[in-house]
Protein backbone atom coordinates (compact mmCIF):
# COMPACT_ATOMS: atom_id res chain seq x y z
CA UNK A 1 122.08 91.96 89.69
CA UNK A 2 122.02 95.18 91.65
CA UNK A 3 124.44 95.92 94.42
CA UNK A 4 123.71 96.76 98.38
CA UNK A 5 126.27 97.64 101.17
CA UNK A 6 125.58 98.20 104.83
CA UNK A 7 126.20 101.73 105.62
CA UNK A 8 127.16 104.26 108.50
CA UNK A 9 123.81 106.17 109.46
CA UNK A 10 123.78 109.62 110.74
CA UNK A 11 120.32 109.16 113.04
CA UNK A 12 118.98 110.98 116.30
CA UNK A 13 119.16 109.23 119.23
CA UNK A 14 116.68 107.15 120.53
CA UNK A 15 115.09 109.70 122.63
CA UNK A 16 114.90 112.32 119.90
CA UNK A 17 113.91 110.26 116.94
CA UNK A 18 109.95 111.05 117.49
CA UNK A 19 110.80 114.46 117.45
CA UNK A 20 113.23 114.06 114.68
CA UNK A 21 111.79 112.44 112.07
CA UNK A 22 110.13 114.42 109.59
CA UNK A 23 107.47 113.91 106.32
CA UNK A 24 109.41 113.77 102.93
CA UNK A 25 110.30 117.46 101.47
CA UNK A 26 107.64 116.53 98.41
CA UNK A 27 104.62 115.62 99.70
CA UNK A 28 103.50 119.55 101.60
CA UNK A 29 104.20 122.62 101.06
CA UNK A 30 106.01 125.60 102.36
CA UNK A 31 102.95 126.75 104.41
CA UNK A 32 102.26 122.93 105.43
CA UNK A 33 105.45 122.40 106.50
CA UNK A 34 105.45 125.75 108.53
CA UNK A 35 102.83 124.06 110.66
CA UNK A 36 104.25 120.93 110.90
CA UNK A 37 107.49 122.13 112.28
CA UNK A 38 105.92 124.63 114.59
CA UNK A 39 107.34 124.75 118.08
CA UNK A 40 109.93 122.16 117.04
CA UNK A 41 113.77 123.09 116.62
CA UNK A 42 114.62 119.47 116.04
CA UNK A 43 112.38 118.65 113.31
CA UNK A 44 113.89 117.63 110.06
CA UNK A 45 111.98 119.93 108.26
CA UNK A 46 114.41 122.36 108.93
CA UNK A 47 116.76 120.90 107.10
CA UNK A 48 114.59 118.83 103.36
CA UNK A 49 112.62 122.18 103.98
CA UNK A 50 114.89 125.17 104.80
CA UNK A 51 112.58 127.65 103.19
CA UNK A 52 110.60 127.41 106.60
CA UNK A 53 113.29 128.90 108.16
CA UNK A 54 113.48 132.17 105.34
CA UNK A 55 111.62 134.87 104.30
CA UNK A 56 108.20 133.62 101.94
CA UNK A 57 109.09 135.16 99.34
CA UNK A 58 112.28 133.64 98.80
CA UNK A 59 112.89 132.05 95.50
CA UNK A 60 112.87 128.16 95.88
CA UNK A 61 115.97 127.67 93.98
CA UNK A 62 117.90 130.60 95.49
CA UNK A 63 121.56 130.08 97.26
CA UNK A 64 120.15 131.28 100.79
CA UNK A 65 117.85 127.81 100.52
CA UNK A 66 120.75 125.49 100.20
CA UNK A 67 122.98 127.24 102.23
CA UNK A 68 120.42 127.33 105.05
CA UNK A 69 119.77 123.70 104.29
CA UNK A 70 123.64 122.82 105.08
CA UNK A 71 123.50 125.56 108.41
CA UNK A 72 120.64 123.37 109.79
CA UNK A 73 121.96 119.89 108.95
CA UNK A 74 125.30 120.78 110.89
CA UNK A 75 123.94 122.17 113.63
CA UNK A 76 121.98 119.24 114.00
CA UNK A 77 125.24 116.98 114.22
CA UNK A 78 126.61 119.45 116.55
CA UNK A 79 124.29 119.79 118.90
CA UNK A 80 123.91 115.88 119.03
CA UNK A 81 120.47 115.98 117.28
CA UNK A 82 122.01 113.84 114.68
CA UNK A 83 125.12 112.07 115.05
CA UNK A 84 127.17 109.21 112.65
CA UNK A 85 127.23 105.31 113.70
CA UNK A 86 130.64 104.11 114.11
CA UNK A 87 130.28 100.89 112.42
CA UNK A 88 128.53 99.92 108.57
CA UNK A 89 124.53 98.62 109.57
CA UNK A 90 121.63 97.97 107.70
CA UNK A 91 118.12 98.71 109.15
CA UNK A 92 114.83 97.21 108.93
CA UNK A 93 112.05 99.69 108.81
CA UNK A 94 108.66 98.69 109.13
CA UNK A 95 105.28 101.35 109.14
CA UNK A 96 101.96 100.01 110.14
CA UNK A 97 98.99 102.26 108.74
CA UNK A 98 95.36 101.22 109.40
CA UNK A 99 96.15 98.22 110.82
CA UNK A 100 98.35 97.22 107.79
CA UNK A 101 102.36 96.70 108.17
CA UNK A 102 105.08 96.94 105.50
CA UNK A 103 108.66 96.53 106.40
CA UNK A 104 111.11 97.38 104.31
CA UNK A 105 115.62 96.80 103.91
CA UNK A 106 116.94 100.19 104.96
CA UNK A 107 120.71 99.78 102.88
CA UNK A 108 122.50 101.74 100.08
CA UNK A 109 122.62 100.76 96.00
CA UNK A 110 125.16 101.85 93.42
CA UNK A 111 124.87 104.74 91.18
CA UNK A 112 126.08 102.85 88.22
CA UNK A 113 122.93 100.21 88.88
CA UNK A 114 120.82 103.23 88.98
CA UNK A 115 122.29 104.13 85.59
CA UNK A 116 122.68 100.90 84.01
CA UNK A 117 119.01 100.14 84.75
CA UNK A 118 119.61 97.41 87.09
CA UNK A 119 117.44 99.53 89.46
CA UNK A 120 114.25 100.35 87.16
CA UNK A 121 112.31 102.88 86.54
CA UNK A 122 108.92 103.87 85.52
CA UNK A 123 109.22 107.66 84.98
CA UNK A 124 110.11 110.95 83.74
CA UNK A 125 112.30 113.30 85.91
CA UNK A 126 111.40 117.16 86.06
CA UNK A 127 114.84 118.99 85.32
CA UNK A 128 114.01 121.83 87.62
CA UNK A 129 113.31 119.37 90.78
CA UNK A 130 116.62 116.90 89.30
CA UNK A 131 118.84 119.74 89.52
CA UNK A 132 117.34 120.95 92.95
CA UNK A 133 117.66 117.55 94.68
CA UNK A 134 121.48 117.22 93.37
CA UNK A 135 122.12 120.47 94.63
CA UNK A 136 121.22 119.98 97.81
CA UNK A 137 122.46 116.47 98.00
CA UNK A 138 125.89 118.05 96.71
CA UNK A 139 125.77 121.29 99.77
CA UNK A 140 124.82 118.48 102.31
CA UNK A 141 127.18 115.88 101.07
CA UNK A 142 124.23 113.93 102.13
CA UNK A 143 121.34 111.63 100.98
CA UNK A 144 118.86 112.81 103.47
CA UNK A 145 116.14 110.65 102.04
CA UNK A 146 116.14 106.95 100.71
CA UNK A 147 114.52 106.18 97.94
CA UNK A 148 111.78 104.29 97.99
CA UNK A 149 112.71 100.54 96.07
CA UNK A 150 110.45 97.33 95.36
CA UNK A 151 111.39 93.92 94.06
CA UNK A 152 109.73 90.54 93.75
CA UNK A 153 109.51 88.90 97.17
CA UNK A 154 112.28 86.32 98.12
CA UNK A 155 111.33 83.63 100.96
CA UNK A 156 115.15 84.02 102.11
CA UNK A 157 114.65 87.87 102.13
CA UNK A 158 111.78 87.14 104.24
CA UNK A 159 112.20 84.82 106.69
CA UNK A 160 115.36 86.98 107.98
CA UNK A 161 113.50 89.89 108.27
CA UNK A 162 111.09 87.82 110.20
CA UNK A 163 113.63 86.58 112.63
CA UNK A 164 115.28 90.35 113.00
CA UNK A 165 111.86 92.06 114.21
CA UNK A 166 111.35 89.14 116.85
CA UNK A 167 114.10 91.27 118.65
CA UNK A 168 113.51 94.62 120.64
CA UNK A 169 113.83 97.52 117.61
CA UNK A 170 115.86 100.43 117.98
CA UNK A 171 112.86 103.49 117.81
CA UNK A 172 109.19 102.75 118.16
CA UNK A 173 106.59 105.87 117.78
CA UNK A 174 103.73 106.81 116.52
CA UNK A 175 103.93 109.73 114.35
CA UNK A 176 100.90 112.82 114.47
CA UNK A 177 99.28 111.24 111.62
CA UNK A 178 98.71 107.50 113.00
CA UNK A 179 101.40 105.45 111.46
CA UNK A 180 103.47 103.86 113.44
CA UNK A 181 107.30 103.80 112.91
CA UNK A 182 109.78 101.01 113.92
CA UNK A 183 113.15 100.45 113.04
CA UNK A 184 115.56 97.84 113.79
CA UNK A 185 119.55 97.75 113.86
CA UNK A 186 121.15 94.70 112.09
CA UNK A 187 124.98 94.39 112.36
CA UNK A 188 125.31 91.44 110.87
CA UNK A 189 124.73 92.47 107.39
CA UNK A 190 126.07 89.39 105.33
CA UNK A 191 123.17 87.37 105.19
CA UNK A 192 120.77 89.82 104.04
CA UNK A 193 123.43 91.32 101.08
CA UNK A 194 123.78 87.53 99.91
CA UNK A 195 119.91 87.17 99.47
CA UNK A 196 119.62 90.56 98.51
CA UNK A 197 121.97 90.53 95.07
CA UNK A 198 120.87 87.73 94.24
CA UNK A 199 117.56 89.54 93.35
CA UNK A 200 117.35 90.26 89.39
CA UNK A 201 116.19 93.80 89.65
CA UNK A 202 115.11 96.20 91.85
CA UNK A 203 112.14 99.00 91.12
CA UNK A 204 111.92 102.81 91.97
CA UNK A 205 108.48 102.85 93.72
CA UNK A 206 108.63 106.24 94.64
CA UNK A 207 111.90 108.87 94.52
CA UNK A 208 112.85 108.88 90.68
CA UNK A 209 114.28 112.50 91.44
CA UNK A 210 115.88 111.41 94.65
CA UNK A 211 117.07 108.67 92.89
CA UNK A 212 118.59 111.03 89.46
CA UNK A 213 120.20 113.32 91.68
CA UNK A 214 122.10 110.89 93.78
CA UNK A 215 123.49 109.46 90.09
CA UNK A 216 124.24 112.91 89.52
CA UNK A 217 125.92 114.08 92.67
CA UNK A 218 127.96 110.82 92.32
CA UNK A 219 128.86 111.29 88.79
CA UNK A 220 129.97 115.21 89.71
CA UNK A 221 132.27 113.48 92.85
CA UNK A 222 134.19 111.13 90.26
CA UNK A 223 135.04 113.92 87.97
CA UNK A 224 136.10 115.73 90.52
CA UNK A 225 138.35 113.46 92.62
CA UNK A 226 141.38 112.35 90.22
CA UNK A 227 142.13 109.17 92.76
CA UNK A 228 138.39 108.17 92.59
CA UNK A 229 139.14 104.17 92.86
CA UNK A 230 135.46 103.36 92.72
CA UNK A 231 135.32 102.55 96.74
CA UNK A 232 134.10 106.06 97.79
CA UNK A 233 130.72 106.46 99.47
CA UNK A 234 129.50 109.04 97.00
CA UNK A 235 129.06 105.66 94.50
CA UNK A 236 126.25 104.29 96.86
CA UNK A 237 122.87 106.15 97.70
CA UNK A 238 120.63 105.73 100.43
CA UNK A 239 117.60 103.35 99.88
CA UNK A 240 114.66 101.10 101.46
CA UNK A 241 113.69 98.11 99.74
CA UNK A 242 110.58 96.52 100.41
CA UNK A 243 108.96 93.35 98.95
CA UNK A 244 106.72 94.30 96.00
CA UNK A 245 103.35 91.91 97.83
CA UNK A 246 103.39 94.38 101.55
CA UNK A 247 103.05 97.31 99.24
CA UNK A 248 99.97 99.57 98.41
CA UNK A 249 99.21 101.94 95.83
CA UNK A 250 96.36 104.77 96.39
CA UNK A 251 94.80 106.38 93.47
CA UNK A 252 96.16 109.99 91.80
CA UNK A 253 93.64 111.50 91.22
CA UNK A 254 92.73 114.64 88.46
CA UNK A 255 91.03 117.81 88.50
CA UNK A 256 90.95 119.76 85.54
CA UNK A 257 90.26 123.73 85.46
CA UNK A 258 87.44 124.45 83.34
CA UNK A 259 85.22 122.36 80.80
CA UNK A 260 86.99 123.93 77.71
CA UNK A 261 84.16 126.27 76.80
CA UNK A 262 81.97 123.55 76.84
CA UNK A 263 78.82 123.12 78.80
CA UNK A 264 78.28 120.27 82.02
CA UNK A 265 75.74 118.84 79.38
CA UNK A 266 78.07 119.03 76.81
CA UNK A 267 80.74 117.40 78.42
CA UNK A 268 78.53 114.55 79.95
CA UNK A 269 77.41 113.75 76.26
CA UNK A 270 81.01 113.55 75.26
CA UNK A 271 81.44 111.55 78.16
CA UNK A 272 78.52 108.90 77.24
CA UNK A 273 79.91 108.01 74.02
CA UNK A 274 83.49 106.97 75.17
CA UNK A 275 82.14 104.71 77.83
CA UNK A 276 78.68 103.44 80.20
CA UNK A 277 78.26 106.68 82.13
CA UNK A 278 75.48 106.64 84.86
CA UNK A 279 74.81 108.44 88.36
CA UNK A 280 76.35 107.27 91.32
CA UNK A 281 76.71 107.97 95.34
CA UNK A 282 79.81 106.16 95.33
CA UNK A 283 82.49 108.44 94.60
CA UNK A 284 85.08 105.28 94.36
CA UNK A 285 85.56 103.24 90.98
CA UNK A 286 85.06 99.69 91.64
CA UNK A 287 87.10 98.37 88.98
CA UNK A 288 90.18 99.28 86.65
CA UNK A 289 88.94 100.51 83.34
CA UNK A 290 86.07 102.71 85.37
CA UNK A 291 86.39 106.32 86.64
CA UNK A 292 84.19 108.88 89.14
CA UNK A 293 83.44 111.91 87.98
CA UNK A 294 82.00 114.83 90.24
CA UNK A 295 80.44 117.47 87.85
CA UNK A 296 77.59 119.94 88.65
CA UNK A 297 77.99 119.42 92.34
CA UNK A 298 77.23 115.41 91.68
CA UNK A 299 79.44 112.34 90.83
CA UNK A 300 78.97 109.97 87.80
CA UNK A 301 80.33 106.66 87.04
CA UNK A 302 82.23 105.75 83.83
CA UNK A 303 83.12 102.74 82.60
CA UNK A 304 85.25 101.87 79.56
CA UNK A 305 83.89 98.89 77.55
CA UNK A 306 87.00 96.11 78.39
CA UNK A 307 86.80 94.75 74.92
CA UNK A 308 88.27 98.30 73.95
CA UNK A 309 91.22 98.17 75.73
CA UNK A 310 94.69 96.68 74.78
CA UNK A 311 95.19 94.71 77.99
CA UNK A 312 98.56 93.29 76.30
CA UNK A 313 99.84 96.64 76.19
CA UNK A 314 101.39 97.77 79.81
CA UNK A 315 100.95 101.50 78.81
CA UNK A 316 97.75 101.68 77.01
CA UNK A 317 95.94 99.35 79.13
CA UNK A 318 96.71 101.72 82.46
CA UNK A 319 93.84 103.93 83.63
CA UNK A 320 95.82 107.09 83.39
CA UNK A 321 96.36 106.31 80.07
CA UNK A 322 92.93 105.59 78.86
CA UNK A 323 91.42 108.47 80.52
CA UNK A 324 94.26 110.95 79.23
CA UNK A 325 93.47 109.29 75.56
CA UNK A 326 90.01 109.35 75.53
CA UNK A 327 89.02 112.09 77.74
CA UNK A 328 91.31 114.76 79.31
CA UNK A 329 92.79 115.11 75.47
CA UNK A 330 89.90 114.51 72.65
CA UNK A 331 87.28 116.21 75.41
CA UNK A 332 89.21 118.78 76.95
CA UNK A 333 91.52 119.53 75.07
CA UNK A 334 94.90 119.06 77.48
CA UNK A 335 97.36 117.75 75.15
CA UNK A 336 100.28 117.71 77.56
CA UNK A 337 99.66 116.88 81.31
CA UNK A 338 102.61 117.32 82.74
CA UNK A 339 103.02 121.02 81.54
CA UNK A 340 99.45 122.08 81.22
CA UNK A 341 98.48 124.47 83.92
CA UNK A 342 94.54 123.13 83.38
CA UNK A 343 95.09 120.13 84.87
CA UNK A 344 96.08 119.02 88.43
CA UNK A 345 96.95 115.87 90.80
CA UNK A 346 95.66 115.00 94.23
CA UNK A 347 96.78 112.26 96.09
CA UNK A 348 94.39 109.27 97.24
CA UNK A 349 95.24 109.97 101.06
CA UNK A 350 93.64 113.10 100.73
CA UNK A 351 90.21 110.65 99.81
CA UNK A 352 87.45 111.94 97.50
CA UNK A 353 86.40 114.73 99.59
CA UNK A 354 89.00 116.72 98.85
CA UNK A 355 88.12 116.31 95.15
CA UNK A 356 84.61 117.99 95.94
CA UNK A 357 86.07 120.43 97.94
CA UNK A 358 88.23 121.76 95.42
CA UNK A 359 85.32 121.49 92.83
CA UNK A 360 82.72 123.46 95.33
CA UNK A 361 85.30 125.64 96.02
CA UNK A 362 85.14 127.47 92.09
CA UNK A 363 88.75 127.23 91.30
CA UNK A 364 88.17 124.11 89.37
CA UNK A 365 85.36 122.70 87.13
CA UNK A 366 85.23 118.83 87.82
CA UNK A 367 87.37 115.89 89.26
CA UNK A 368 87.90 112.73 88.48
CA UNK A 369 88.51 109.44 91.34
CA UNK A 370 90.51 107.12 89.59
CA UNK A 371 91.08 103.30 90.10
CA UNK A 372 94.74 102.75 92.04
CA UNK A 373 97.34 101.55 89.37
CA UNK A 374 98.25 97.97 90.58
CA UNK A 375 102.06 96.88 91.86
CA UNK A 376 102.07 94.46 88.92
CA UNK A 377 101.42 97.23 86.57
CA UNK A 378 104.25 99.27 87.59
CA UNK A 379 106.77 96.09 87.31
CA UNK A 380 105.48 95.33 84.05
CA UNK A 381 105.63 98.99 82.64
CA UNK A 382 109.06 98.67 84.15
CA UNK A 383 109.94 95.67 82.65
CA UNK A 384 109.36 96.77 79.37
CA UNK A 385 111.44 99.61 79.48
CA UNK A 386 108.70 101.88 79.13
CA UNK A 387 107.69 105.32 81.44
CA UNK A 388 104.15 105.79 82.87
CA UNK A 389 101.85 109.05 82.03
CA UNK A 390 102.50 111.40 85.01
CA UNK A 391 101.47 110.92 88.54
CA UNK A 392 100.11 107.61 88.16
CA UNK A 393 100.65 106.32 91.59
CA UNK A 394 100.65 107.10 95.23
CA UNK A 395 102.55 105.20 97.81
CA UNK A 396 101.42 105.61 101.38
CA UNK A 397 102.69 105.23 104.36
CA UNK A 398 105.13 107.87 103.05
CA UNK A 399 109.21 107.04 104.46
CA UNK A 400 109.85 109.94 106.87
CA UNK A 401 113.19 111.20 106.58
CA UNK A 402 115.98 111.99 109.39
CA UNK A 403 115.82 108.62 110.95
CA UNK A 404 118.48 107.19 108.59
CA UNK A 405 120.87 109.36 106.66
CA UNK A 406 123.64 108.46 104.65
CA UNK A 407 127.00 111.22 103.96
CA UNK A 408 128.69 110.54 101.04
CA UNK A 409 131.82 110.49 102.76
């Protein structure tokens, strides 16, 4: 059974929390997050996005980034921007998005879960982006981001959770994109770490490298601390668990560079004999096992015939799978997709405009709207031990960091 502790936050006041609280460092880009942060000395861009604050051209991985990462985060504490609890909480933190609410067990879980796989996982870290996270968490001495967790739901879980949020929260906005953020204090933490380990597993949704690096920052403090007694706070990383049923997962969805010197006719030939491929105006697959395709400035429909899919098997039977097996590789020739520079990913908040955007635009040949991997898919891949294809799933409301934060010390 995985382990959770209450934990002292590092959080802005209430009055500064809007102002505060800040998108995840992954999800934009330098330029993006330029704009974001505009105008705003307090945002917490500053600090899971320090390159705003150097020169462009500044390598991404370069000392200046992490050192300026650690100027801003102090600063912060300070100038009373941030500043520690003195007493061991968990939160509650629930987003509503389009009229839909999730609310989610802000608390910390133990390294050695991560590692023993009582916390599971569904896929591959990127050692450039593991060793970047660790070194940041490591300058900080800080997990300024929880990773996002899921498990089965559990009636006790809930029916705390429901009684907590009766109660007046502890920050209420609205954030510049629509979702609204609440989060409530709960100092009596006993109830909810009772129900909570006796939960048989818990699943990364979202955050595998968040999740890597804080194993890694906390394996680096035990070598390096010849007391260690296995109390310290650098065993325990900050998380938000959420019940697996109040979660959604948008589509990721592909565009791929060029028709690999093939023809549009060519390539919608191929296309007809892996599955029923017809014109549509509806950009959006209706069912797993079917994909959109824009192409020539117009979308088509593809389905794969069911009876031709291992539905038994948790890998082969996921969309991303079938389409890398039977199309991205055999008709385009992208062996690899998580090194091949042909191929990209675009998020489902970003809809299926974006996808003909990008296409009209030149700098890619076609797109492809895929069918949202279910939650049960990602417990069962996880369940079996086994690792999705790459970006397979998109979690939105996205967790916006600086609210919570948890030092590892």
């Amino acid at each position: 059974m995985p382990r959770v502790k209450p934990f002292r936050a590092v959080r802005p006041p209430v009055a500064k929390a809007a102002s505060v609280a800040s998108v995840p460092y992954d999800v934009i880009d330098r330029d993006e997050a330029v704009v974001l942060a505009a105008g705003n000395s307090e945002s917490f861009l500053h600090v899971v996005r320090p390159d705003i604050d150097l020169p462009p051209e500044t390598d991404p991985y370069a000392d200046a980034i992490y050192t300026q990462a650690a100027d801003a985060f102090q600063k912060f504490l300070a100038a009373g921007t941030l500043a520690q609890d003195e007493t061991d909480c968990i939160f509650l933190y629930r987003q509503i998005m389009n009229g839909r609410s999730q609310i989610g067990i802000v608390c910390c879980c133990h390294v050695d879960d991560y590692e023993h796989n009582r916390i599971l996982k569904h896929e591959f870290t990127r050692p450039a982006k593991e060793d970047d996270r660790t070194r940041h968490v490591m300058t900080l001495g800080a997990h300024t981001g929880p990773v996002f967790l899921t498990y089965r739901d559990e009636a006790e879980v809930n029916q705390l959770v429901v009684a907590a949020t009766a109660e007046a929260p502890l920050y209420d906005f609205t954030a510049p994109d629509g979702v609204q953020h609440t989060v409530w204090q709960i100092t009596e933490a006993g109830p909810y770490i009772t129900t909570l380990t006796a939960v048989p597993a818990f699943y990364i949704a979202d955050g595998h490298h968040r999740a890597a690096s804080a194993w890694r920052a906390g394996k680096a403090r035990r070598e390096a601390n010849p007391g260690h007694t296995g109390e310290e706070e650098y065993n325990w990383f900050l998380t938000v668990l959420f019940p697996a049923n109040q979660l959604t997962i948008l589509p990721y969805n592909r565009i791929i560079a060029d028709l690999n010197g093939k023809t549009a006719e060519q390539i919608l030939a191929e296309l007809g004999r892996v599955g029923q491929l017809e014109p549509t105006t509806d950009p959006v697959p209706p069912t797993a096992g079917s994909f959109c395709i824009f192409l020539g400035d117009r979308w088509y429909r593809l389905t794969i015939p069911a009876d031709s899919i291992d539905h038994a098997d948790p890998i082969a039977s996921l969309d991303v799978a079938l389409l890398e097996q039977r199309v991205i590789g055999p008709i385009f020739g992208i062996e690899n997709v998580r090194t091949d520079p042909r191929i990209d990913f675009v998020g489902g908040i970003r809809g299926t405009d974006e996808l003909e955007r990008r296409v009209q635009s030149g700098k890619w040949a076609i797109a492809v709207s895929m069918h949202p991997t279910s939650i049960e898919q990602l417990m069962a891949v996880s369940d079996a031990g086994e690792v999705m294809p790459p970006k397979s799933t998109w979690f939105e409301p996205k967790l916006r960091s600086g609210l919570l934060v948890h030092l590892l010390e």
